[in-house]
Protein backbone atom coordinates (compact mmCIF):
# COMPACT_ATOMS: atom_id res chain seq x y z
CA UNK A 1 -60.51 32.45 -108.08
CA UNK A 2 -58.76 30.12 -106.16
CA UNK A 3 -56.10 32.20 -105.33
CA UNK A 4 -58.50 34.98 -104.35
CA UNK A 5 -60.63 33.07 -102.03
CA UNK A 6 -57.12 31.91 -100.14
CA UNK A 7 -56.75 35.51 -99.42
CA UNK A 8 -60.19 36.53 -98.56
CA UNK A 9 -61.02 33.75 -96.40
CA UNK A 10 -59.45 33.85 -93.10
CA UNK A 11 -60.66 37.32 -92.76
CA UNK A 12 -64.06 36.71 -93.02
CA UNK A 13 -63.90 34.06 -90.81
CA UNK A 14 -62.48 36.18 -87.78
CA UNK A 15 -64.78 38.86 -88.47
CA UNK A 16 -67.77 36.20 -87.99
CA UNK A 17 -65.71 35.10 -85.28
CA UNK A 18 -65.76 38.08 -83.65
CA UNK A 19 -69.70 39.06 -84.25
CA UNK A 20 -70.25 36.03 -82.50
CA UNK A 21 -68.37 36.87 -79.88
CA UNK A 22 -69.84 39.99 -79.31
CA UNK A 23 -73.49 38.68 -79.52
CA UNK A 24 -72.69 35.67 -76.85
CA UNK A 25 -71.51 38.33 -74.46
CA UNK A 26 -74.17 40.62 -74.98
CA UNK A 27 -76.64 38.19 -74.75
CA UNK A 28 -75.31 36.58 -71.35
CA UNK A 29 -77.15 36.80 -68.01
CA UNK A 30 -75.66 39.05 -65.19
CA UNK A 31 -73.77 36.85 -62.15
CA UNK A 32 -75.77 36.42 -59.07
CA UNK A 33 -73.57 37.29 -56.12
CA UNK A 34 -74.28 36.42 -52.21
CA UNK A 35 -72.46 37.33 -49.49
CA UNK A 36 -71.28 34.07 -47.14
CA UNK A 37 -72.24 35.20 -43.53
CA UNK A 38 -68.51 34.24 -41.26
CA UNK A 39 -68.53 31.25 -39.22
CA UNK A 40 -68.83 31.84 -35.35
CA UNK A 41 -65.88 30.66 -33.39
CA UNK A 42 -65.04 27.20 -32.08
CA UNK A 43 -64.68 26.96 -28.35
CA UNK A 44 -64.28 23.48 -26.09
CA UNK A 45 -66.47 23.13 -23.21
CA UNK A 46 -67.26 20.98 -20.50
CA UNK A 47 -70.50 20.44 -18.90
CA UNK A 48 -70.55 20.79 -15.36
CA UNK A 49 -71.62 18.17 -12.66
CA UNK A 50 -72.57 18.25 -9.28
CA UNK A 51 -70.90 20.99 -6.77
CA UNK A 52 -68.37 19.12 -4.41
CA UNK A 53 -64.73 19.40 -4.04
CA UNK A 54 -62.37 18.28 -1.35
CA UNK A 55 -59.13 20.23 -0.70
CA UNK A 56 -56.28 18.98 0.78
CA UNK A 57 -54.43 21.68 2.81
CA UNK A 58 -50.76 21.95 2.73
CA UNK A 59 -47.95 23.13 5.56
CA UNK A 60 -45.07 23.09 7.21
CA UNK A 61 -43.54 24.10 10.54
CA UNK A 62 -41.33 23.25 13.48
CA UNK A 63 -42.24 21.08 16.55
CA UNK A 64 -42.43 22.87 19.74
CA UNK A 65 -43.15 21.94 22.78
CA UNK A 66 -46.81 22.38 24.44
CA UNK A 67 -44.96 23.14 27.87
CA UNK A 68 -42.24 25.36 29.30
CA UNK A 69 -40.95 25.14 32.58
CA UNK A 70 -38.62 27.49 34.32
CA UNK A 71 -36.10 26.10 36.72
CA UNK A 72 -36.18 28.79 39.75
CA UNK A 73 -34.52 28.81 42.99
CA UNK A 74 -36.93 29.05 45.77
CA UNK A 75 -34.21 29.62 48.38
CA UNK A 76 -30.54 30.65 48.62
CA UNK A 77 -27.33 28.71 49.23
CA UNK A 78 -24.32 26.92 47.28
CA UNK A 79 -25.25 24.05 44.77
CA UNK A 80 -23.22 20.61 46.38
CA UNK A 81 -24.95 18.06 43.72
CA UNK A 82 -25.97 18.17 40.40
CA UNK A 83 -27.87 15.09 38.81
CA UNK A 84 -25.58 13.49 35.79
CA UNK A 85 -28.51 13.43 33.95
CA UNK A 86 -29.29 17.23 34.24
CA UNK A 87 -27.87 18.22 31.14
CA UNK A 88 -29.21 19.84 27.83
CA UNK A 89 -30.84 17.79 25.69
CA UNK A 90 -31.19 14.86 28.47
CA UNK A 91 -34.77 13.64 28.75
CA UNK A 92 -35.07 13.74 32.71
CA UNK A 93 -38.37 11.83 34.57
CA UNK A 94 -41.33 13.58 36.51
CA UNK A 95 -40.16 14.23 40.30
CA UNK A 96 -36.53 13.34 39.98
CA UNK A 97 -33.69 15.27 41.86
CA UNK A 98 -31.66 17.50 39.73
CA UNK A 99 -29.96 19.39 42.17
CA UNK A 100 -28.88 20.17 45.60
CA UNK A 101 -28.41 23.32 47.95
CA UNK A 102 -26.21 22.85 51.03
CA UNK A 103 -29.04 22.31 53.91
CA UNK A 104 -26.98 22.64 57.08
CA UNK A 105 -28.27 26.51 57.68
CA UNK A 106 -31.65 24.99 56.72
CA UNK A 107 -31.63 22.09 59.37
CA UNK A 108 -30.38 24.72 61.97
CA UNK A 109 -33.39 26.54 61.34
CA UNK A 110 -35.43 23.37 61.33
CA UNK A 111 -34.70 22.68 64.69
CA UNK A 112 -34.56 26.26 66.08
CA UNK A 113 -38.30 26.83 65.09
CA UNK A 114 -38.87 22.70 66.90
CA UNK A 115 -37.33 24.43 70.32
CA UNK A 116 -39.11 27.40 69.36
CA UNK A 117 -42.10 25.66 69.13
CA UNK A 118 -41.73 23.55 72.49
CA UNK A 119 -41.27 26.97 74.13
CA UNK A 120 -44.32 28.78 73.00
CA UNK A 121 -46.55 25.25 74.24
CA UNK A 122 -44.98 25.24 77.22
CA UNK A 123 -45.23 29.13 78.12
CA UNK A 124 -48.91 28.16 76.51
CA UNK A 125 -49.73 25.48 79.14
CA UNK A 126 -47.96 27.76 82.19
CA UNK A 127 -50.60 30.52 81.00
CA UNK A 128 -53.95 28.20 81.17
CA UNK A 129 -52.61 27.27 84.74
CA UNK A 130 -52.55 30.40 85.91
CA UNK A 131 -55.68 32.00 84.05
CA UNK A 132 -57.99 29.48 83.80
CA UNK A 133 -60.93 31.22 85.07
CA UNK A 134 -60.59 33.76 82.08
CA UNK A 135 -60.08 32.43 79.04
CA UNK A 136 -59.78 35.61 77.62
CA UNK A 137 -56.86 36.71 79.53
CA UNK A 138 -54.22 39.00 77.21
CA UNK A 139 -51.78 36.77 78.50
CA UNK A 140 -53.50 33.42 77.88
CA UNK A 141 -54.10 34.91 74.03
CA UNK A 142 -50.40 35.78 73.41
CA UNK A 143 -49.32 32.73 74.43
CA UNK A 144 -51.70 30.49 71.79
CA UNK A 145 -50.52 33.41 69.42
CA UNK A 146 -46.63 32.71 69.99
CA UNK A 147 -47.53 28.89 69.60
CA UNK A 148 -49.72 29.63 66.28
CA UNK A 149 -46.71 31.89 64.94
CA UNK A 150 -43.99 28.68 66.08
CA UNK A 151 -45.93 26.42 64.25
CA UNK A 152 -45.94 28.54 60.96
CA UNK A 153 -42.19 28.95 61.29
CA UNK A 154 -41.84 25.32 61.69
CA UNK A 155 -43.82 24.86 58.35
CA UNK A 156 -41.74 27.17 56.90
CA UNK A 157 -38.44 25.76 57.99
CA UNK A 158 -39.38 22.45 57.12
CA UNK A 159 -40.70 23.24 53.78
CA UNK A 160 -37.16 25.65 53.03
CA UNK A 161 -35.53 22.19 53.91
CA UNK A 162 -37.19 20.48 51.37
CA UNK A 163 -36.33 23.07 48.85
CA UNK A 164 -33.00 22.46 49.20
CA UNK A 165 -33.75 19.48 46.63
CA UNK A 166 -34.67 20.80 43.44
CA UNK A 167 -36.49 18.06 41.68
CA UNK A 168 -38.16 18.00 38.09
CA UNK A 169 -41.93 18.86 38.01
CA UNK A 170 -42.73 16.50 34.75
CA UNK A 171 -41.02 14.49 32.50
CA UNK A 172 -39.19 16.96 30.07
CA UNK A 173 -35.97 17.62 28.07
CA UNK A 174 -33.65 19.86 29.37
CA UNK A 175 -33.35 23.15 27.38
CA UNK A 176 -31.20 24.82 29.20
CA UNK A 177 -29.10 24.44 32.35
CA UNK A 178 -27.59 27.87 33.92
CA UNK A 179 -26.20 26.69 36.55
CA UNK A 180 -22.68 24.58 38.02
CA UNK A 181 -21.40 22.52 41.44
CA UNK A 182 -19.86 25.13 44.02
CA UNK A 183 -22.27 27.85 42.34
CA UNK A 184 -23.91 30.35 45.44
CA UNK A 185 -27.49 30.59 43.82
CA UNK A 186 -29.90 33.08 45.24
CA UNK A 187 -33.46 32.69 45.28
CA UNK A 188 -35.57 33.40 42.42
CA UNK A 189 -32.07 32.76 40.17
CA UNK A 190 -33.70 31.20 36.90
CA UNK A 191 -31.27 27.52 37.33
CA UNK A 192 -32.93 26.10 33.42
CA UNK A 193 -35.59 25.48 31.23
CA UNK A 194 -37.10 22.26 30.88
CA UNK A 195 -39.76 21.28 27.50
CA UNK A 196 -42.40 18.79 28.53
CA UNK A 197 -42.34 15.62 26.55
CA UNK A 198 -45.54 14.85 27.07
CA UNK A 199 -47.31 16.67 24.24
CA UNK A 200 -45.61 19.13 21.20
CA UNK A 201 -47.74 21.26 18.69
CA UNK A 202 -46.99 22.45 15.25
CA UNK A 203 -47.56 26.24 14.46
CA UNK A 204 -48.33 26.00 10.53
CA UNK A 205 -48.96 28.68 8.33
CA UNK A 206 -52.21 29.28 6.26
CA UNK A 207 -53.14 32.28 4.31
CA UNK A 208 -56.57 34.09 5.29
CA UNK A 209 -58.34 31.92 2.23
CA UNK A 210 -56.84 28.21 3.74
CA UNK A 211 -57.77 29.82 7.22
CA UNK A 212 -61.27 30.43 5.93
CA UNK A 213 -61.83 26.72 4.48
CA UNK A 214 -60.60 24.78 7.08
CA UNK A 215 -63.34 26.80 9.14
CA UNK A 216 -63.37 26.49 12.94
CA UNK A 217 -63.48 22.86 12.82
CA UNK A 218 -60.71 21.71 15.80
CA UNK A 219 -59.60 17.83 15.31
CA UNK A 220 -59.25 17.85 11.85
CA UNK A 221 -56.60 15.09 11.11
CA UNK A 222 -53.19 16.31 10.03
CA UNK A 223 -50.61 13.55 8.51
CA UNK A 224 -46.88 15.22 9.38
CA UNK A 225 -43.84 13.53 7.88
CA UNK A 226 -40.46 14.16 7.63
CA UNK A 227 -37.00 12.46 5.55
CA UNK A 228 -34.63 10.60 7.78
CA UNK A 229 -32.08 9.82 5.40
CA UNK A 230 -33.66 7.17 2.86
CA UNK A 231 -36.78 6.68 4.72
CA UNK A 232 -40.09 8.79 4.88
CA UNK A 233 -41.56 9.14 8.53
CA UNK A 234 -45.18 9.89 9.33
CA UNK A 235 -46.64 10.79 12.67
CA UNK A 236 -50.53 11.36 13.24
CA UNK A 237 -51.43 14.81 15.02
CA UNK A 238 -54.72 16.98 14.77
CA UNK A 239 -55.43 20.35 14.45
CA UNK A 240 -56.09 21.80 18.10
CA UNK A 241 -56.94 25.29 17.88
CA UNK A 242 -56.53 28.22 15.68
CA UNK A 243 -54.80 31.24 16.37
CA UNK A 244 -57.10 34.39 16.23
CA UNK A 245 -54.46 36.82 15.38
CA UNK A 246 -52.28 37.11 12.44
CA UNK A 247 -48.33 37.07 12.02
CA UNK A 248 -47.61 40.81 12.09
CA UNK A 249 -44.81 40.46 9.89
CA UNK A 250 -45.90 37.54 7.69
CA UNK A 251 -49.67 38.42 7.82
CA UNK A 252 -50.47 34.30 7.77
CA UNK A 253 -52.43 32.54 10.33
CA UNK A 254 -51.29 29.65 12.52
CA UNK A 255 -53.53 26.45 12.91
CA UNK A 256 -51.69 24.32 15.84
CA UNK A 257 -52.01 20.86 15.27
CA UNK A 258 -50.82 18.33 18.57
CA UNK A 259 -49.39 15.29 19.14
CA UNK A 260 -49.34 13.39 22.03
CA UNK A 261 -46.45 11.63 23.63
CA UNK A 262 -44.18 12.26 20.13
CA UNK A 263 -41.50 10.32 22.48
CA UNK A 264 -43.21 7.51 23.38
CA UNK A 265 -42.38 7.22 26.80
CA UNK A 266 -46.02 6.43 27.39
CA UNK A 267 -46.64 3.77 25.17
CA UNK A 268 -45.51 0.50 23.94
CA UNK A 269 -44.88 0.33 19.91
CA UNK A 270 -45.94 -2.70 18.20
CA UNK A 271 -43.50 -3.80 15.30
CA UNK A 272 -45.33 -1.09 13.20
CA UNK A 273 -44.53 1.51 15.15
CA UNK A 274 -40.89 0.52 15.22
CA UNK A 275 -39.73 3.40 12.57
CA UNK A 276 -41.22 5.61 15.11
CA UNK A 277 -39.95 4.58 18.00
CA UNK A 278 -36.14 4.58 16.65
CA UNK A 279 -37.36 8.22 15.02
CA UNK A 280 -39.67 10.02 17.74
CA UNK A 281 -40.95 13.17 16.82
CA UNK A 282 -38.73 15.76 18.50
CA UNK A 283 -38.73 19.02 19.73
CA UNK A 284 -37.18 22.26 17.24
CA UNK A 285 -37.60 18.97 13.98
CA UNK A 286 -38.87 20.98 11.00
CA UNK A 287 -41.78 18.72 9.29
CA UNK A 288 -44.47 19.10 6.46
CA UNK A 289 -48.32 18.67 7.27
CA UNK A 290 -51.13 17.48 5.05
CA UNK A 291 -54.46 18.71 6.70
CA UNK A 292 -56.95 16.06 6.07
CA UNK A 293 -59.55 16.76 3.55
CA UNK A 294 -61.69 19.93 3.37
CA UNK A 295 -65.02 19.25 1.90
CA UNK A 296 -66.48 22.07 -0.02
CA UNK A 297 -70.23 20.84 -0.82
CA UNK A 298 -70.97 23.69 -3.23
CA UNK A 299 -67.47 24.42 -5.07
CA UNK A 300 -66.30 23.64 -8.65
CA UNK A 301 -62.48 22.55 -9.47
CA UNK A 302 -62.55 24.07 -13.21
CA UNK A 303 -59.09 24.58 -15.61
CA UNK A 304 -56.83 27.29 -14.93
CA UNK A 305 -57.93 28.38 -18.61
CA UNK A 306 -61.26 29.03 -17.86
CA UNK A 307 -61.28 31.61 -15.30
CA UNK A 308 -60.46 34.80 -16.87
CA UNK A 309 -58.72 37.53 -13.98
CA UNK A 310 -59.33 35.56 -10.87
CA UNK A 311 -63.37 36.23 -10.81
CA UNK A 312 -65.34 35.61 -13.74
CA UNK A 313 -65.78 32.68 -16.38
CA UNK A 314 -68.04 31.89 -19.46
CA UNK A 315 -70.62 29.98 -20.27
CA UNK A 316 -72.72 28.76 -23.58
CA UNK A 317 -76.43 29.14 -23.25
CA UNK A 318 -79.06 26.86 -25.08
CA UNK A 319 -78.87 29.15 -27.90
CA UNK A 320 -74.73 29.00 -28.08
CA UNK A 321 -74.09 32.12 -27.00
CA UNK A 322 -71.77 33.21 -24.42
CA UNK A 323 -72.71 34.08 -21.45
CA UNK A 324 -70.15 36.20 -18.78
CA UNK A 325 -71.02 34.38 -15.09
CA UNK A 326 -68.94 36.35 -12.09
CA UNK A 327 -67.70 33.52 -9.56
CA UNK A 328 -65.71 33.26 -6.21
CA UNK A 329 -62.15 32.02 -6.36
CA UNK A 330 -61.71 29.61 -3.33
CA UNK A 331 -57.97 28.54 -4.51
CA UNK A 332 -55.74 28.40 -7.16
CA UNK A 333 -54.06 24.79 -7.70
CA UNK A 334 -51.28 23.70 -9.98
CA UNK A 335 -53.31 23.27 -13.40
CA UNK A 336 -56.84 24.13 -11.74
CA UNK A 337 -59.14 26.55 -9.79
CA UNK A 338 -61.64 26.35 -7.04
CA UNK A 339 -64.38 28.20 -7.37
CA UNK A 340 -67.66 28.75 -6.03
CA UNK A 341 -70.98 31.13 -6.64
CA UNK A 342 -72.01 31.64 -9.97
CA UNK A 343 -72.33 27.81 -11.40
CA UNK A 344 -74.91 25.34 -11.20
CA UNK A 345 -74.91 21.69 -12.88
CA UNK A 346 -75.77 20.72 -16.68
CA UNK A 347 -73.62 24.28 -17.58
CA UNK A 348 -71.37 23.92 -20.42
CA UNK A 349 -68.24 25.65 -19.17
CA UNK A 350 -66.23 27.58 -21.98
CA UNK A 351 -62.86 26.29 -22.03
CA UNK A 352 -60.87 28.34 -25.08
CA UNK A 353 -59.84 31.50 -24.99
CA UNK A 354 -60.35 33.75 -27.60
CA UNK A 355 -58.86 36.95 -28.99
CA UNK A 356 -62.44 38.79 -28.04
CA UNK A 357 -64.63 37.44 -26.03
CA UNK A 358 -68.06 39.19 -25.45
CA UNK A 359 -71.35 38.72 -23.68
CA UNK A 360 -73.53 36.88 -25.58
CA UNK A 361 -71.72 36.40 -28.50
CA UNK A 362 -72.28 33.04 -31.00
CA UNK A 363 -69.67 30.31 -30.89
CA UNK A 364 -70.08 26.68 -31.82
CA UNK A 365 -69.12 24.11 -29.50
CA UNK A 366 -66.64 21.58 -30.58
CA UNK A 367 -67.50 18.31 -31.13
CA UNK A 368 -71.19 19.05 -31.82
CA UNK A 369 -70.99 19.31 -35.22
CA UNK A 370 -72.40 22.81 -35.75
């Protein structure tokens, strides 16, 4: 018996196993399933503050001066002294003698239109003699006529005369000088060019945006500065007027900014100012500008990231959805954008940017837990 139960024994108990089995399984309770609805996405924002942005407006350009004066001969003859300061690039005074025409045919005429002029008063005075009784004698009116025509040509000679001294009309720097001793000059012969010192202006380029934000505002304050070796010089100048027409080949704008007496001929330096008198500011020196600060009441300055092809952005809503707002780019900066229309204060401005990005899709906002 003993043997037998060793034999029948482990197959009864698998076969109970096994009933068992069966009966668990087909006594279970079906899985309850539920589908997990997908997260929205995560996006940073920033909540906006009050409009208000001030822009600092960039340049460069080359000094030039405010004033150019042609040298011109107002009479002809041969040049017998030239100043030693008449030279290009010499810085020459207001009223002083560059050069001068041989006067001897001048002087001669000087004193022929004197006699001339003694002659007519005294064929003047024989005429009132003889026709006093009529004063309107044809005789009696040619001779004041040939004394009113003497006179003139003594005017004239004397003033030719003068113009044998060609002298500077301002103070200026010679820009050119066509002209050499011995020379037979005839009149209206161009002799040089002189640039007034007294004032220089700055064309400097600004697209049609810059153009538009710096407005019609003349006097802004422009800081220029330029690199003299291991130093950094600054001058102070101001925007004077603004050109209405565009480059044709450039298509920029020009706002002129000024400076008076860059020289300094006109004014003492204190020890300051002593960079700036050793370093004037002169004429043809190539210099940067910084236009003093644009204030844009109503403007944003947002990330570069957040403005999606130059004219729209997105927003969350109260509900955290997004919301598409279009907007007005003023300027695009280094790592930033100005922009304006389309955004008001307490907005959360959307950041991130997403593979798909929709109006009024959900998102959660970082940092708020949700």
């Amino acid at each position: 018996m003993s043997r037998l139960a060793k034999f029948l024994l482990p197959p009864l108990i698998l076969i109970a196993a096994v009933v068992a089995a069966r009966g668990l399984v087909a006594g279970r309770q079906p899985l309850q399933t539920r589908a997990e609805p997908p997260l929205p996405p995560l996006v940073e924002t920033r909540l906006l503050g009050e409009g208000g942005v001030e822009l600092q407006l960039y340049s460069e350009g080359t000094v030039q001066t405010k004033e150019k004066v042609q040298l011109t001969a107002d009479i002809s003859g041969r040049v017998i002294w030239l100043s030693p300061r008449f030279l290009v690039g010499e810085v020459v005074e207001a009223d002083e003698p560059l050069l001068r025409i041989d006067p001897t045919n001048y002087q001669l005429a000087l004193a022929q239109a004197q006699l001339a002029l003694r002659d007519a008063e005294l064929s003047l005075a024989d005429a009132r003699t003889r026709f006093s009784r009529s004063s309107a004698h044809p005789q009696l009116r040619r001779a004041e006529a040939q004394v009113e025509a003497a006179t003139a040509q003594l005017a004239k000679a004397r003033q030719d005369l003068e113009r044998t001294e060609l002298r500077s009309p301002l103070r200026a720097v010679v820009d050119r000088k066509q002209v050499s001793l011995g020379q037979h000059v005839n009149a209206a012969a161009v002799l040089g060019e002189l640039l007034a010192t007294s004032a220089v202006e700055i064309p400097l380029p600004l697209s049609a945006d810059e153009l538009q934000l710096l407005g019609d505002r003349p006097g802004q304050p422009v800081t220029l500065s330029a690199r003299a070796g291991s130093r950094q010089l600054q001058w102070p100048a101001r925007i004077s007027r603004l050109r209405r027409q565009l480059d044709p080949q450039t298509r920029v704008a020009y706002a002129i900014a000024e400076v008076h007496d860059p020289y300094g001929f006109d004014k003492g330096f204190d020890s300051e100012d002593a960079d700036a008198r050793a370093m004037p500011l002169r004429i043809g020196q190539f210099v940067q500008a910084e236009i003093g600060a644009v204030v844009l009441p109503d403007a944003q300055r947002i990330p570069n990231s957040a403005l999606f092809d130059d004219r729209y952005v997105y927003t969350v809503d109260a509900d955290n959805r997004l919301r598409r707002r279009e907007v007005r780019l003023l300027r695009h900066e280094r790592d930033s954008a100005v922009i304006s229309n389309g955004l008001a204060a307490g907005e959360r401005l959307v950041l991130s940017r997403l593979e798909l990005m929709t109006d009024g899709m959900a998102v959660r906002i970082a940092g708020s837990g949700n």
